[in-house]
Protein backbone atom coordinates (compact mmCIF):
# COMPACT_ATOMS: atom_id res chain seq x y z
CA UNK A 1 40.75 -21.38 59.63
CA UNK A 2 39.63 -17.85 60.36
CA UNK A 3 41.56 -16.15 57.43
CA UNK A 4 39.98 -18.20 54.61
CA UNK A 5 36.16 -17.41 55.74
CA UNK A 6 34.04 -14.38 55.40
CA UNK A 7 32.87 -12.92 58.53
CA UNK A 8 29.20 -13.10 59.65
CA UNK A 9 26.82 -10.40 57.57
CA UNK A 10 27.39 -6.71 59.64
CA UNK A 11 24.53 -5.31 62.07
CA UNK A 12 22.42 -2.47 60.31
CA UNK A 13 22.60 -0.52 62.97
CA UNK A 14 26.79 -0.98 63.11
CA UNK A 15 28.73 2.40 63.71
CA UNK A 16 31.47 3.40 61.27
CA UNK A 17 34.36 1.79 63.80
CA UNK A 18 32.72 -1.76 63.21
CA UNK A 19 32.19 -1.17 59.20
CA UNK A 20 35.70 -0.93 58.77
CA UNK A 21 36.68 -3.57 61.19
CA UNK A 22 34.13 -6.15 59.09
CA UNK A 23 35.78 -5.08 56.14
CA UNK A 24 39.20 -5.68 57.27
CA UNK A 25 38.87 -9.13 58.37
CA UNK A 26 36.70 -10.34 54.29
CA UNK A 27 38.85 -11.50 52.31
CA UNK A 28 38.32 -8.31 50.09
CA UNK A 29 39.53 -6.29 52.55
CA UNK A 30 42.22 -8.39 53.50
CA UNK A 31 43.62 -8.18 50.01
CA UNK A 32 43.17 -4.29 49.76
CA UNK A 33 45.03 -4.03 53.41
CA UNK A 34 48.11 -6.06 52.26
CA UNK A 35 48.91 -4.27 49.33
CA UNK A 36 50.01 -1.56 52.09
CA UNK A 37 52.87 -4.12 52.91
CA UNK A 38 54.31 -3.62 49.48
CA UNK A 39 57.37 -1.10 48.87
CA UNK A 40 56.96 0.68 45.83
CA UNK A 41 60.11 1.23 43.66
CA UNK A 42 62.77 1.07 46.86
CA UNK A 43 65.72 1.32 44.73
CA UNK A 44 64.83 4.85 44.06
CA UNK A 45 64.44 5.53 47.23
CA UNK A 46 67.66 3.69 47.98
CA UNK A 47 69.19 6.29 45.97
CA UNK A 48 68.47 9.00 47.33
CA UNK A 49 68.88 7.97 50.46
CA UNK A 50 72.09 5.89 50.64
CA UNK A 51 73.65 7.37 47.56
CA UNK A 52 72.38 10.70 48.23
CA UNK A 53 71.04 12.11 44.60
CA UNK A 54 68.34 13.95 44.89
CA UNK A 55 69.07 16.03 41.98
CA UNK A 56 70.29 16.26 38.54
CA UNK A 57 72.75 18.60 37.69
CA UNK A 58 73.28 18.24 34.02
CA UNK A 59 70.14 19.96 31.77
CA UNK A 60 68.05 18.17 28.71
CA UNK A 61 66.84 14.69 28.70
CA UNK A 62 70.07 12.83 26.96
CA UNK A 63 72.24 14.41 29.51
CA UNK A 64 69.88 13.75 32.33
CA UNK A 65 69.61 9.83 30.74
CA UNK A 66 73.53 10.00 30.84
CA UNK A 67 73.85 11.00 34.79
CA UNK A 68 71.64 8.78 35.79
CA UNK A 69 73.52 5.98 33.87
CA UNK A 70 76.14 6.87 36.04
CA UNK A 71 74.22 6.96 38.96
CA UNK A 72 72.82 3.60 38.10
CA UNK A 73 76.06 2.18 37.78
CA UNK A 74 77.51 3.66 41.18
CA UNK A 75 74.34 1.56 42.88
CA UNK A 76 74.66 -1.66 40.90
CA UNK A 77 78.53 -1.51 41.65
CA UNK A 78 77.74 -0.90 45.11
CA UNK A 79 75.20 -3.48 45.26
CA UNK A 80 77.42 -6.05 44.17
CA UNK A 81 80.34 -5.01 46.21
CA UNK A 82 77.87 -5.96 49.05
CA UNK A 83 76.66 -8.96 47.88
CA UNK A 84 80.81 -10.45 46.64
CA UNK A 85 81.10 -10.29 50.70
């Protein structure tokens, strides 16, 4: 199969289109090109989104801990309401 082989060694003369095409399809390239797929830390992003906090409104860092308990708990309650059906 195609995706489990290296391609065939790139022309000298190749332009900078064709370098990064050859390096997309080794298997190097493959690997760096598919962490792109990944979503990095979506539940935050959930929460801002969805739950809409995008801000904390309490000051110093055990009363910013403490709304964001809360705000942890609203999602996980949430999260399960949708999941109970």
């Amino acid at each position: 199969m195609a995706r489990f082989t290296e391609p065939p060694p790139l022309k000298e003369d190749a332009t900078e289109m064709e370098k990064m095409r050859h390096l997309l399809l080794t298997m190097a390239g493959r690997a760096l090109y598919a962490k792109r797929k990944c979503t990095v830390e979506p539940v935050f992003g959930i929460i801002k989104a969805i739950l809409g906090f995008r801000q904390f409104s309490l000051r110093g860092l055990e009363n910013v801990g403490d709304e964001f308990d809360l705000v942890a708990m609203a999602w996980n309650l949430k999260r399960m309401f949708v999941l109970a059906g």
